[in-house]
C-alpha atoms as a PDB file:
ATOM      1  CA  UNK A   1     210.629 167.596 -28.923  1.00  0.00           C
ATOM      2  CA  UNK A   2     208.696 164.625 -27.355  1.00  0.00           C
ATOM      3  CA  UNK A   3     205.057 165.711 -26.017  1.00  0.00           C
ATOM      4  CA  UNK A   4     204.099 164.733 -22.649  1.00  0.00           C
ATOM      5  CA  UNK A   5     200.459 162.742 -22.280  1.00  0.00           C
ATOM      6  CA  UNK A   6     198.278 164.963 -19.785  1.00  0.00           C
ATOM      7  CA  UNK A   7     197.606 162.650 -17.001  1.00  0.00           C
ATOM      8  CA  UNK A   8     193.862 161.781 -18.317  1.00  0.00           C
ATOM      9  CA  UNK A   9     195.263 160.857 -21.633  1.00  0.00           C
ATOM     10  CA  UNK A  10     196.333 157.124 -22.935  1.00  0.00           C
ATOM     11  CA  UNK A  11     198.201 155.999 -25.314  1.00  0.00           C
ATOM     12  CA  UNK A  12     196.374 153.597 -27.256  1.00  0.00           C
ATOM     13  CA  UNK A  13     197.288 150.462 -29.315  1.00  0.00           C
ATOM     14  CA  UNK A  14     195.431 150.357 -33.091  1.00  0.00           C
ATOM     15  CA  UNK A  15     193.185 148.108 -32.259  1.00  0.00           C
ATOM     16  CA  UNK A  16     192.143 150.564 -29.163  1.00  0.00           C
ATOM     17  CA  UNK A  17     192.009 153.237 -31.299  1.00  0.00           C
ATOM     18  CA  UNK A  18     188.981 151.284 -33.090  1.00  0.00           C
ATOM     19  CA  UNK A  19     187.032 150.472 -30.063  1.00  0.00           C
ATOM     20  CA  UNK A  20     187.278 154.431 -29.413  1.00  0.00           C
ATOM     21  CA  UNK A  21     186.074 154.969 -32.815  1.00  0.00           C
ATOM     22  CA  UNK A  22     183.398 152.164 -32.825  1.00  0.00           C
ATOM     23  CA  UNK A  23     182.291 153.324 -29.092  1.00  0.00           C
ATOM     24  CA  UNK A  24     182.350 156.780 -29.971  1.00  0.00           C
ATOM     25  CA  UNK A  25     180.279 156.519 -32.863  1.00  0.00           C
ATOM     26  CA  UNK A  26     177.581 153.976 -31.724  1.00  0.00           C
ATOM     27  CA  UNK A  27     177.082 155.610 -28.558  1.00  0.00           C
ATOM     28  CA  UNK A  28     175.765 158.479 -30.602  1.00  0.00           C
ATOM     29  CA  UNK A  29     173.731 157.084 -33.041  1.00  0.00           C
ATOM     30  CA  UNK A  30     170.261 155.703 -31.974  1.00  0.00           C
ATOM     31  CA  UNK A  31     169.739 153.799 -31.732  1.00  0.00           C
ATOM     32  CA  UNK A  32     173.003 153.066 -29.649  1.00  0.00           C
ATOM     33  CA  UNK A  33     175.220 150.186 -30.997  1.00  0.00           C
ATOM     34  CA  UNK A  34     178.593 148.876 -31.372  1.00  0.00           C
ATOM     35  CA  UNK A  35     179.798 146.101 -33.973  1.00  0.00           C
ATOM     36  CA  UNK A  36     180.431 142.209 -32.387  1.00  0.00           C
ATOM     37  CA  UNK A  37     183.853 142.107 -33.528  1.00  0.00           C
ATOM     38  CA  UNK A  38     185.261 144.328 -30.156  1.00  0.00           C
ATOM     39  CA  UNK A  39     183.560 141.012 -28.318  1.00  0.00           C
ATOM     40  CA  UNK A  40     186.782 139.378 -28.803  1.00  0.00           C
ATOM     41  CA  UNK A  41     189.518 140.247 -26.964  1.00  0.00           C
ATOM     42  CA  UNK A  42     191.806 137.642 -25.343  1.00  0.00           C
ATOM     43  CA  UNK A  43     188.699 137.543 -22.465  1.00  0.00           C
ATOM     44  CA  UNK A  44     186.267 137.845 -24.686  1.00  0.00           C
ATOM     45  CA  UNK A  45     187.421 135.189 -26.889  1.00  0.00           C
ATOM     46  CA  UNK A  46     188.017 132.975 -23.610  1.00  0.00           C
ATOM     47  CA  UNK A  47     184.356 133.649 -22.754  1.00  0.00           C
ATOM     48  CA  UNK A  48     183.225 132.798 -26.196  1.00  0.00           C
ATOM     49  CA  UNK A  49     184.821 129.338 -25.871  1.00  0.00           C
ATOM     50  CA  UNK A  50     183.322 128.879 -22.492  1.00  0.00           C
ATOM     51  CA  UNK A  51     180.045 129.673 -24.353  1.00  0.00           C
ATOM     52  CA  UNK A  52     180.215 126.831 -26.762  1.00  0.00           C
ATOM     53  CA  UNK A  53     180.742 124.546 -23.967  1.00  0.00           C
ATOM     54  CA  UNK A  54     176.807 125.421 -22.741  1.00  0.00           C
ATOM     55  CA  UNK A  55     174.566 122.470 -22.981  1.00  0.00           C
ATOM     56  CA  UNK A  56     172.043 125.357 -24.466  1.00  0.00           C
ATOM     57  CA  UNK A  57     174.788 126.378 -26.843  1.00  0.00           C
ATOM     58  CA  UNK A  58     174.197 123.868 -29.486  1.00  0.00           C
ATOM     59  CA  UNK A  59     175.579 125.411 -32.555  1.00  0.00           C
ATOM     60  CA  UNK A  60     179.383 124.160 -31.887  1.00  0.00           C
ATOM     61  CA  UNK A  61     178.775 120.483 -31.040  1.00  0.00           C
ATOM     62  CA  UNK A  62     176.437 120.000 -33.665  1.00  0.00           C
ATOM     63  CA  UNK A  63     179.504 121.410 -36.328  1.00  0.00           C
ATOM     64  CA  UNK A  64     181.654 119.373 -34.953  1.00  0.00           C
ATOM     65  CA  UNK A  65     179.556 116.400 -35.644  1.00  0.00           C
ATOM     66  CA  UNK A  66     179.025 117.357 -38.729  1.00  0.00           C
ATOM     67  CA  UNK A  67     182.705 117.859 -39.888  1.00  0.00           C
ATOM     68  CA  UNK A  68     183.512 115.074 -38.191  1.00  0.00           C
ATOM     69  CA  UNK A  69     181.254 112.970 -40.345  1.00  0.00           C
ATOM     70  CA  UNK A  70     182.158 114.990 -43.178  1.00  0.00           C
ATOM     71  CA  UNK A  71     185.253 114.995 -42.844  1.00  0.00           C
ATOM     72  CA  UNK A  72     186.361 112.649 -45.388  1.00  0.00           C
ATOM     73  CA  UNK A  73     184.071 113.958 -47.897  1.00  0.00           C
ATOM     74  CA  UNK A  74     185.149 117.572 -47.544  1.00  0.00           C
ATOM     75  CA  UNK A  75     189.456 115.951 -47.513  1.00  0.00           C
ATOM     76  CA  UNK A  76     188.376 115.031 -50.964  1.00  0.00           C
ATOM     77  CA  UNK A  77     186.689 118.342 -52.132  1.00  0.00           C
ATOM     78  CA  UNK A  78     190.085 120.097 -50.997  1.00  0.00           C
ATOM     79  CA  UNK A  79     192.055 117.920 -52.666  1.00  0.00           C
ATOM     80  CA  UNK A  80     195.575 117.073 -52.005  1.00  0.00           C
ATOM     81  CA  UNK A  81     198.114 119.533 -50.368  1.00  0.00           C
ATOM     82  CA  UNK A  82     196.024 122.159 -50.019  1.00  0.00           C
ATOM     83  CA  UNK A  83     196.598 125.482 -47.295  1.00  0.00           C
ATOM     84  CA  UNK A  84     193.783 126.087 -44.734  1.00  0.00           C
ATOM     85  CA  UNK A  85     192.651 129.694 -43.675  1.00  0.00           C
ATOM     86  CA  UNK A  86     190.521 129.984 -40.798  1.00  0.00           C
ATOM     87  CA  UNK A  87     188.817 132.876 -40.925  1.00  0.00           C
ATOM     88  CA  UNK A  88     189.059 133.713 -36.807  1.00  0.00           C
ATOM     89  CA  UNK A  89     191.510 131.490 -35.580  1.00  0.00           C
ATOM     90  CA  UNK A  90     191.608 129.425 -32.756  1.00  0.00           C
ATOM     91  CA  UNK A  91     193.264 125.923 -30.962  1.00  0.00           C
ATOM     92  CA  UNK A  92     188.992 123.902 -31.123  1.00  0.00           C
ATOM     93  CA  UNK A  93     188.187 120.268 -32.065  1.00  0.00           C
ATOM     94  CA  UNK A  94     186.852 122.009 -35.316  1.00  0.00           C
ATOM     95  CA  UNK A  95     189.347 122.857 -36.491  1.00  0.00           C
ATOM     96  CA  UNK A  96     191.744 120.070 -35.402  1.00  0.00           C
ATOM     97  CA  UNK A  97     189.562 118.074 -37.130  1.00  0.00           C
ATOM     98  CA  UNK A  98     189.917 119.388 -40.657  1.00  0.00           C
ATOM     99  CA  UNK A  99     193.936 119.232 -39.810  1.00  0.00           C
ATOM    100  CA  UNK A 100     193.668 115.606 -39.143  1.00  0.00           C
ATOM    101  CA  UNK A 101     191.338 114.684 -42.099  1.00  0.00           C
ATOM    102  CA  UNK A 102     192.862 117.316 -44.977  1.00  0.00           C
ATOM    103  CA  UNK A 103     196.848 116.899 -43.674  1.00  0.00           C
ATOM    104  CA  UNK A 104     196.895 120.655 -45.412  1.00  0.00           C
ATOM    105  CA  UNK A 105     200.497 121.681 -46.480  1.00  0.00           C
ATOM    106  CA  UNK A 106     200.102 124.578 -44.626  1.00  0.00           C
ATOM    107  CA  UNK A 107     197.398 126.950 -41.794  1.00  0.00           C
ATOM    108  CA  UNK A 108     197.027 130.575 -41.976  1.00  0.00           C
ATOM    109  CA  UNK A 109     195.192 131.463 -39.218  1.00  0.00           C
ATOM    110  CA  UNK A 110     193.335 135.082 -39.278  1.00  0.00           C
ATOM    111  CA  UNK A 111     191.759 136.538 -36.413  1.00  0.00           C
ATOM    112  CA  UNK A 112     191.430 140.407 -34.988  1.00  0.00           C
ATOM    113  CA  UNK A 113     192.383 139.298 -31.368  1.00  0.00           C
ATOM    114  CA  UNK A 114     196.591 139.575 -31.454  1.00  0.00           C
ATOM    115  CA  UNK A 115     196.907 138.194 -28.228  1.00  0.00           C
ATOM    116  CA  UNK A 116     194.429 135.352 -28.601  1.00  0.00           C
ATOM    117  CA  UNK A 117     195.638 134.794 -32.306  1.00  0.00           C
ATOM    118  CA  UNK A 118     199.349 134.310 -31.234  1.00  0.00           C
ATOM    119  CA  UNK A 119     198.285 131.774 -28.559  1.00  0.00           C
ATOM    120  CA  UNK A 120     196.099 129.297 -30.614  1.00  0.00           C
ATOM    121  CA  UNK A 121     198.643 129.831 -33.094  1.00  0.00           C
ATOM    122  CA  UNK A 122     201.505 129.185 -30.935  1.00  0.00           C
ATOM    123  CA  UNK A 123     199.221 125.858 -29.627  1.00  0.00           C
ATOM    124  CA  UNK A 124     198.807 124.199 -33.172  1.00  0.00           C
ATOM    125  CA  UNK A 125     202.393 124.913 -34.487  1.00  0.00           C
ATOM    126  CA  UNK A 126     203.570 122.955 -30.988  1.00  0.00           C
ATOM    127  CA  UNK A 127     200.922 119.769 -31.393  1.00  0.00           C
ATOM    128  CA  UNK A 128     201.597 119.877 -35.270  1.00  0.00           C
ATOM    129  CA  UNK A 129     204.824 119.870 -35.999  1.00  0.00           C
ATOM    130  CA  UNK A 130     204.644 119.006 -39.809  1.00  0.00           C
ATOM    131  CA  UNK A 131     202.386 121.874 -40.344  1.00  0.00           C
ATOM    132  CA  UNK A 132     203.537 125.527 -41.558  1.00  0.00           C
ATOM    133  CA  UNK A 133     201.313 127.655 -39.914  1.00  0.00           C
ATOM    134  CA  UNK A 134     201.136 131.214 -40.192  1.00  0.00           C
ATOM    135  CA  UNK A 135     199.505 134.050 -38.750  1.00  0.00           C
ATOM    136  CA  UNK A 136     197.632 137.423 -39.657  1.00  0.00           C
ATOM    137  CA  UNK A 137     196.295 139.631 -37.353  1.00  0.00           C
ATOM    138  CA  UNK A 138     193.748 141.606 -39.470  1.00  0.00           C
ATOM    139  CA  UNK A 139     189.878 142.108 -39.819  1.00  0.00           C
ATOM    140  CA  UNK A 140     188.537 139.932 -42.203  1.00  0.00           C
ATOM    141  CA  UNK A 141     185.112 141.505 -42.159  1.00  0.00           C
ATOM    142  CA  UNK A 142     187.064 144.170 -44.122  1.00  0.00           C
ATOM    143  CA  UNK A 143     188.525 143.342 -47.623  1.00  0.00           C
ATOM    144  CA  UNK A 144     191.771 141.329 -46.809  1.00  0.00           C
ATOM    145  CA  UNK A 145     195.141 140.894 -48.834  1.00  0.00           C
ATOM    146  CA  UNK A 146     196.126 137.462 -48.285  1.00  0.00           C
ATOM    147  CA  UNK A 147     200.303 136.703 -48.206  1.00  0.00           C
ATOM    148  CA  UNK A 148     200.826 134.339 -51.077  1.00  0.00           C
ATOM    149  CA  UNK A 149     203.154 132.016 -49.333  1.00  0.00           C
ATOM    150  CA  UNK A 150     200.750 130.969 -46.844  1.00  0.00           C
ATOM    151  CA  UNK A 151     198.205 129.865 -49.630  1.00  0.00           C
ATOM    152  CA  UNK A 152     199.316 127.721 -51.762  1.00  0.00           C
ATOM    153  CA  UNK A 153     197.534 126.887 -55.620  1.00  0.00           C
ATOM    154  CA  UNK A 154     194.270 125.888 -54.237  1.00  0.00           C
ATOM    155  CA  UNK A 155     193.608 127.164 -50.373  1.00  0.00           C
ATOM    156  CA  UNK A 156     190.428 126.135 -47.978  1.00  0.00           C
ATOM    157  CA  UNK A 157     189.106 128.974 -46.239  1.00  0.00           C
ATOM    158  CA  UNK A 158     187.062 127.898 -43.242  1.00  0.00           C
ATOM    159  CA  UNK A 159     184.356 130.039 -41.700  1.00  0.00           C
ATOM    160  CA  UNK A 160     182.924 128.061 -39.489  1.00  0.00           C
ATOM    161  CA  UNK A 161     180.707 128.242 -35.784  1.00  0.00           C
ATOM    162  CA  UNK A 162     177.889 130.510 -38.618  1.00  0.00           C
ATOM    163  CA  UNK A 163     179.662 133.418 -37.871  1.00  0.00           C
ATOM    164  CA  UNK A 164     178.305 134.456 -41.589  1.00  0.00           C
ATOM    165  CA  UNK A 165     175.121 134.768 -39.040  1.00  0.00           C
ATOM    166  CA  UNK A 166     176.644 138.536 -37.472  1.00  0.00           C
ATOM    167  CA  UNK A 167     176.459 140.208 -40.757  1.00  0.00           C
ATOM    168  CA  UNK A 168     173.303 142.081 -42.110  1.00  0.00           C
ATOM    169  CA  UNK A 169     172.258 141.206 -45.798  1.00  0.00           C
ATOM    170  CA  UNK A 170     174.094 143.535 -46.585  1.00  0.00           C
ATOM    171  CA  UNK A 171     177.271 143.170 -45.109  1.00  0.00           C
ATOM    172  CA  UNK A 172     177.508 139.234 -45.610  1.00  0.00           C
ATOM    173  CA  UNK A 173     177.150 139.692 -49.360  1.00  0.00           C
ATOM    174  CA  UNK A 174     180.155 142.613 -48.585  1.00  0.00           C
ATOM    175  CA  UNK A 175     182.214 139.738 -46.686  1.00  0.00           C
ATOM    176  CA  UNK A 176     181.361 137.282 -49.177  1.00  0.00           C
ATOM    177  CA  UNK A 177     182.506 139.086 -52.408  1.00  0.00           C
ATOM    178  CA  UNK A 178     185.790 140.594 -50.428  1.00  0.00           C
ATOM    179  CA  UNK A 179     186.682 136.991 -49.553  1.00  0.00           C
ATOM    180  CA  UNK A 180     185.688 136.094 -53.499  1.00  0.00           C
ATOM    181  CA  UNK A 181     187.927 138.530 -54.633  1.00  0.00           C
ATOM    182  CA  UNK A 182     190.938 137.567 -51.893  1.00  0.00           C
ATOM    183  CA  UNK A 183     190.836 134.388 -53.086  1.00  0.00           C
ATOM    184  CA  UNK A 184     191.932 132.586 -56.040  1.00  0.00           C
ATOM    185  CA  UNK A 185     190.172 130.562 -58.650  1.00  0.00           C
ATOM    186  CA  UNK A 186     188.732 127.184 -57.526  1.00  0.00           C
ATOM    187  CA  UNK A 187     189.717 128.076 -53.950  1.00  0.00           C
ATOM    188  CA  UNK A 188     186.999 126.214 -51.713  1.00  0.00           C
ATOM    189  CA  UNK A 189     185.246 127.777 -48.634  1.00  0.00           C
ATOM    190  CA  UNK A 190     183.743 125.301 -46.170  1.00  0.00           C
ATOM    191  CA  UNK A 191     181.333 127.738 -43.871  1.00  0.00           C
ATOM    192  CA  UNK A 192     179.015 127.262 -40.979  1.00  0.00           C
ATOM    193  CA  UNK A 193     175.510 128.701 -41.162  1.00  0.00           C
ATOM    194  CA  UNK A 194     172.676 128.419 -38.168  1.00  0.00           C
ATOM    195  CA  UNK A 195     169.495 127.533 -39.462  1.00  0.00           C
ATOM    196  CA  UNK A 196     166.106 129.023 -39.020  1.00  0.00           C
ATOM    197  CA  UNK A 197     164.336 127.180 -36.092  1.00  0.00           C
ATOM    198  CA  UNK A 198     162.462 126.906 -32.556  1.00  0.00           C
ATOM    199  CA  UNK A 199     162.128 130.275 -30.904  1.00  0.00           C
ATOM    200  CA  UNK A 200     162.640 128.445 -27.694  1.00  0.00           C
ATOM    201  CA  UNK A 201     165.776 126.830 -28.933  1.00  0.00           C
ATOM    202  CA  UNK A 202     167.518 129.628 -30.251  1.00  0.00           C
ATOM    203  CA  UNK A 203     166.721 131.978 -27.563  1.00  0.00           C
ATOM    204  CA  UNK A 204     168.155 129.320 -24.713  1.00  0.00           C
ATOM    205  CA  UNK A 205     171.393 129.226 -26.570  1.00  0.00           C
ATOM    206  CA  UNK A 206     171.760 132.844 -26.286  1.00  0.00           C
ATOM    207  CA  UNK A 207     170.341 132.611 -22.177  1.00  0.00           C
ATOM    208  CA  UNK A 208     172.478 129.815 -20.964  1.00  0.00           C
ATOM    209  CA  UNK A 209     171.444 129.011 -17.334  1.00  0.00           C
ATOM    210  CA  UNK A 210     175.141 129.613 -16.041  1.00  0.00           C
ATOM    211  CA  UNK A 211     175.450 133.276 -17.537  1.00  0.00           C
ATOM    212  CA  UNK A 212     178.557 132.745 -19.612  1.00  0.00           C
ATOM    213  CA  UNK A 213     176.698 134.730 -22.785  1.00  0.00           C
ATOM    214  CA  UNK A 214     175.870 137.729 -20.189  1.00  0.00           C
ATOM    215  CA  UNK A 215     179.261 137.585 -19.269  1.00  0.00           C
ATOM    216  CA  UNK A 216     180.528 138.235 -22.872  1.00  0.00           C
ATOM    217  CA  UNK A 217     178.118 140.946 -23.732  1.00  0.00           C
ATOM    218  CA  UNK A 218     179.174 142.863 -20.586  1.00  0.00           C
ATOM    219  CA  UNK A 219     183.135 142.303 -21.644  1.00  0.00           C
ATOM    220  CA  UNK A 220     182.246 144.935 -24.162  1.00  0.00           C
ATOM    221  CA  UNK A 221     181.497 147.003 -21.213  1.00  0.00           C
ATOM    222  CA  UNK A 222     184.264 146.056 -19.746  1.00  0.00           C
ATOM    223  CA  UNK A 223     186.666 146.663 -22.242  1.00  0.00           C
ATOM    224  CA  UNK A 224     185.120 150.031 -23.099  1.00  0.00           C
ATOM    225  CA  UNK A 225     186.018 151.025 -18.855  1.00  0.00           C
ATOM    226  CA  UNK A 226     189.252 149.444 -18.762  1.00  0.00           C
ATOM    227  CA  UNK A 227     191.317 149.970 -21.865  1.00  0.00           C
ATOM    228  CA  UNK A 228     189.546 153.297 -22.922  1.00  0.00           C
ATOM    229  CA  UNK A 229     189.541 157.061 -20.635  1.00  0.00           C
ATOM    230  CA  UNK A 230     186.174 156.132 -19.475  1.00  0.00           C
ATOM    231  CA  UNK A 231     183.901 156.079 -16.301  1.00  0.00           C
ATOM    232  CA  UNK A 232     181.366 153.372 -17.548  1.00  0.00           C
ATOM    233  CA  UNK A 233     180.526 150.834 -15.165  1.00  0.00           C
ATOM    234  CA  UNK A 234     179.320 147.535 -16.134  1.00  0.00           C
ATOM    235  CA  UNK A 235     177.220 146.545 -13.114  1.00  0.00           C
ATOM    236  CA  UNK A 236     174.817 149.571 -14.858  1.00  0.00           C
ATOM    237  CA  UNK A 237     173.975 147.713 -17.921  1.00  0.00           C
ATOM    238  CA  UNK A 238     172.346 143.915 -18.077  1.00  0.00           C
ATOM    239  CA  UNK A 239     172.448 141.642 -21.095  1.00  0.00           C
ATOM    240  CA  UNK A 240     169.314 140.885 -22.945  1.00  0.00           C
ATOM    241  CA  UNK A 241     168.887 138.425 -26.182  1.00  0.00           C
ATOM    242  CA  UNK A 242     165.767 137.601 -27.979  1.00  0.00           C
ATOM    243  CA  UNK A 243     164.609 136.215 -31.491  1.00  0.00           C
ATOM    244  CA  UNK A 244     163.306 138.981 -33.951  1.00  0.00           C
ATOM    245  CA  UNK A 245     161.245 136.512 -35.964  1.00  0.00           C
ATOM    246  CA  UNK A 246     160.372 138.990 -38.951  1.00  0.00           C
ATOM    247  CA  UNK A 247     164.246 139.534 -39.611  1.00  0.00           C
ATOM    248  CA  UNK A 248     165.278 135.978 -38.571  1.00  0.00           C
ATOM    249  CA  UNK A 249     167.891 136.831 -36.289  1.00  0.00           C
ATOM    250  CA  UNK A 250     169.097 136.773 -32.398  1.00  0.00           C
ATOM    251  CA  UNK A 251     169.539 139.904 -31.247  1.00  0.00           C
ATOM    252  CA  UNK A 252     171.733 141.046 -28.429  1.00  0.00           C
ATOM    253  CA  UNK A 253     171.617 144.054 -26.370  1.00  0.00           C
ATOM    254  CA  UNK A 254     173.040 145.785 -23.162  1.00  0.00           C
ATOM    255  CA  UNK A 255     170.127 147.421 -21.517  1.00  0.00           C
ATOM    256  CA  UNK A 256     170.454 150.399 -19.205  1.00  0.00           C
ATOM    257  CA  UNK A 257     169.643 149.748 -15.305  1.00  0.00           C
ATOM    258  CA  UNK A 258     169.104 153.240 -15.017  1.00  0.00           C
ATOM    259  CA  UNK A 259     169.568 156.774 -16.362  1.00  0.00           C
ATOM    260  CA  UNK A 260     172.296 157.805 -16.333  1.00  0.00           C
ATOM    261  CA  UNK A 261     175.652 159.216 -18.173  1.00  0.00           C
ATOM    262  CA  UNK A 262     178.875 157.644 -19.797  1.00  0.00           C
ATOM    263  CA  UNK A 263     181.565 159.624 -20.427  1.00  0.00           C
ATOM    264  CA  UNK A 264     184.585 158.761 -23.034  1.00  0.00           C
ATOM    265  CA  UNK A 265     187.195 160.996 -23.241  1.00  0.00           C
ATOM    266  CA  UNK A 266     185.838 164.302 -23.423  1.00  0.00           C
ATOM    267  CA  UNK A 267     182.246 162.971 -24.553  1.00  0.00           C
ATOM    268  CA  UNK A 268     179.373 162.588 -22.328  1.00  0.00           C
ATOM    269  CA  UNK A 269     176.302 160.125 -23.992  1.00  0.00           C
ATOM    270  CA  UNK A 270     172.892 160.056 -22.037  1.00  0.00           C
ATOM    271  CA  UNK A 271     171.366 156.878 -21.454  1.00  0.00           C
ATOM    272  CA  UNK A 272     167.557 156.294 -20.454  1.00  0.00           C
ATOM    273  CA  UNK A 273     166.552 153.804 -17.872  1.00  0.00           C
ATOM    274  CA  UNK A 274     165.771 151.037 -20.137  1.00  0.00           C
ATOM    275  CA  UNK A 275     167.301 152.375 -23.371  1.00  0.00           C
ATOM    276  CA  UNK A 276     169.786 149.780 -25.052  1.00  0.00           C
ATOM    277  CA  UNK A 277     173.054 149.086 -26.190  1.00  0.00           C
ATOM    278  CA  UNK A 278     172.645 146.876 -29.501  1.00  0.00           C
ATOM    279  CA  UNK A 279     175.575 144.257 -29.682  1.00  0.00           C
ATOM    280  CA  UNK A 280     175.237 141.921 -31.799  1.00  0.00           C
ATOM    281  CA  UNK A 281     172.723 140.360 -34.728  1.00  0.00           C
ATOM    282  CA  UNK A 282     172.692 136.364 -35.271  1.00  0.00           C
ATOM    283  CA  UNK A 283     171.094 135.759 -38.621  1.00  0.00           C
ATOM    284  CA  UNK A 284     169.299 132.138 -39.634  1.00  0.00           C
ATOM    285  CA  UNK A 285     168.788 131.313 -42.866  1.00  0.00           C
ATOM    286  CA  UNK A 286     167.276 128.470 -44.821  1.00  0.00           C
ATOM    287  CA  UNK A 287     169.680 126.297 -46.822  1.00  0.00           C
ATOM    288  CA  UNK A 288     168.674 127.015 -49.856  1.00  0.00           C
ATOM    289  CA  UNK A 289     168.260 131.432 -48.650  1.00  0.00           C
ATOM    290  CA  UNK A 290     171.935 130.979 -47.879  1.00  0.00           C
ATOM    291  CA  UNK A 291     173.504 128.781 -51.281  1.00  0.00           C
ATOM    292  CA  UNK A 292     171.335 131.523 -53.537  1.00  0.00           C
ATOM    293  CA  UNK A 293     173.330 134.897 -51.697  1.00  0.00           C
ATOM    294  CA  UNK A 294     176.851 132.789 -51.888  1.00  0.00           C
ATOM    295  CA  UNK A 295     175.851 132.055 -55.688  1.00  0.00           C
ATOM    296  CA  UNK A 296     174.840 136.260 -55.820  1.00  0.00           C
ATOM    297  CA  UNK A 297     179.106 136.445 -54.727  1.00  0.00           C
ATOM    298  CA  UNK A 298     180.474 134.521 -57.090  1.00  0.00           C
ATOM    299  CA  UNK A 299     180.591 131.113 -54.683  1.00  0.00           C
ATOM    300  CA  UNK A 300     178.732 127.654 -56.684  1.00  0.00           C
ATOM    301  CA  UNK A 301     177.552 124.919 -53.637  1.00  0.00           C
ATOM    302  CA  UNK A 302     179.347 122.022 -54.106  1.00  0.00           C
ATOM    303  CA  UNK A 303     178.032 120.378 -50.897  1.00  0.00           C
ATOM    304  CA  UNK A 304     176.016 120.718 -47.718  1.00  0.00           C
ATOM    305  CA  UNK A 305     175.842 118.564 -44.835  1.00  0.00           C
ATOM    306  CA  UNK A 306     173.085 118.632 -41.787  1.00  0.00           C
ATOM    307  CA  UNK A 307     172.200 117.130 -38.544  1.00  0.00           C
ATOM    308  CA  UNK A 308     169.804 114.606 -38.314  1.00  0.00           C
ATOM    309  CA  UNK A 309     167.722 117.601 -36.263  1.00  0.00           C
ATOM    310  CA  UNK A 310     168.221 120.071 -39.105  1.00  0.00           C
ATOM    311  CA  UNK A 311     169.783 122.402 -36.462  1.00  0.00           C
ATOM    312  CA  UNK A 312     172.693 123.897 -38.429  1.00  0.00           C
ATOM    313  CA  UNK A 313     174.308 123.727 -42.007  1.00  0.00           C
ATOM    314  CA  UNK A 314     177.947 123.142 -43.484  1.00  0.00           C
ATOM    315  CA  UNK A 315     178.528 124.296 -46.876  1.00  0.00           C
ATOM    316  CA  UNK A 316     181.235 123.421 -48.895  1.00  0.00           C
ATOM    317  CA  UNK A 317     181.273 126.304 -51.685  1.00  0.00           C
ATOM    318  CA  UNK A 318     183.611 126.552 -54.840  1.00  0.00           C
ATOM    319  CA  UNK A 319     184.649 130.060 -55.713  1.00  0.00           C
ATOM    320  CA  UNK A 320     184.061 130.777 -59.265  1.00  0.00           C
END
């Protein structure tokens, strides 16, 4: 006999279910928190885009010079015929880039986003038609399981945009050694990693003057109200970031307009005026900080490339 949903009640999707999991357990810790992977849903990946397009923003145009000079240099490291995985997929110059320069024999693209996965997907199969590209809908911050056919003898995996940088310690050594062990022998990974700098710098690219970052901290707000049984409201909550120089990282948070209470299904969580939501951590490192905890995962440097500004980092690691 089928059971009928109470009116109040949803049926959720899986990757719902783990925003009500994440929400319900990070609204009840302190203090409060949720992880920055629920950022991207289709409009929070849209967002994110718009982001990079900030003149404050200048992580992604500085990649993208770098790869772009690089880009014959890191062809070669690959080596012939081999299959790219882009560890959160997407339709950007970066990654057209490395299509052009490698000609890979095949693209798995990976990202937690379904929606936005099948449409940058859908995008590069369309403008490359000698490419086999596949897709996985999974999250890679959790040990993966790679499908064979999409790799090949000798596959790329390509982290770029330092998004190594939302990981504690901790969990980017976790990452690190689950992509180590998802990955064969001599497999390379070419990774983006933000480097320590200016306070003033770093904390502009998280404050762009036309809001766009505010915007995509609140989406988690607005995700939470819309696809959850929730009365949050997002015009309660404001978006903070700021540099927490003894932990070298960015940190973003939601703070509370107000007291007040949020209710989730049957929970109710108590906010202070004031008290915060914590978002998301953007680590920096130093070049040689981040080559000694890839060589602690089982990943040798085989090359690094800079900006004339020192700004940001590409690696180009070997996995043991």
């Amino acid at each position: 006999m089928a059971l009928a949903l109470r009116s109040n009640e949803r049926s959720l999707s899986p990757e719902q279910e783990a925003l009500r999991d994440e929400a319900l357990r990070g609204f009840a810790a302190w203090p409060k928190t949720m992880s920055p992977k629920f950022f991207y849903d289709h409009r929070g990946s849209q967002l994110f885009e718009l982001i990079c397009q900030q003149p404050e923003y200048y992580p992604t145009r500085t990649e993208e010079t770098i790869l772009r000079l690089a880009a014959q240099d890191i062809a070669a490291l690959a080596g012939r015929n081999a299959s790219l995985v882009e560890l959160g997929s997407g339709a950007s110059r970066k990654i057209r880039l490395l299509l052009e320069a490698l000609r890979p024999a095949r693209y798995l693209g990976i990202d937690i986003s379904r929606e936005f996965l099948q449409a940058s997907t859908r995008r590069l199969a369309s403008d490359y038609r000698w490419l086999d590209v596949h897709a996985l809908c999974a999250d890679f911050s959790r040990p993966l399981k790679l499908p064979g056919d999409a790799l090949g003898q000798r596959p790329l995996a390509f982290f770029p945009g330092s998004s190594i940088g939302n990981f504690d310690p901790d969990q980017a050594r976790a990452f690190l050694r689950n992509l180590h062990q998802a990955l064969p022998a001599g497999s390379g990974l070419l990774i983006g990693v933000d480097l320590v700098k200016d306070r003033q710098v770093l904390e502009r690219a998280y404050n762009d003057h036309a809001g766009v970052t505010a915007l995509f901290n609140l989406n988690l707000v607005e995700r939470i109200r819309n696809e959850l049984d929730s009365d949050i409201d997002p015009s309660s909550f404001q978006h903070r970031a700021f540099y927490n120089e003894a932990e070298s990282r960015i940190e973003m948070h939601l703070i509370s307009r107000q007291a007040q209470q949020v209710r989730i299904e049957d929970r109710v969580f108590d906010f202070a005026a004031g008290e915060t939501l914590h978002t998301e951590n953007s680590y920096k490192y130093t070049p040689s900080g981040f080559r000694d905890l890839a060589g602690s995962c089982g990943f040798a440097s085989a090359a690094m490339w800079r900006d004339p500004a020192q700004l940001f980092s590409v690696h180009f690691l070997r996995r043991e």
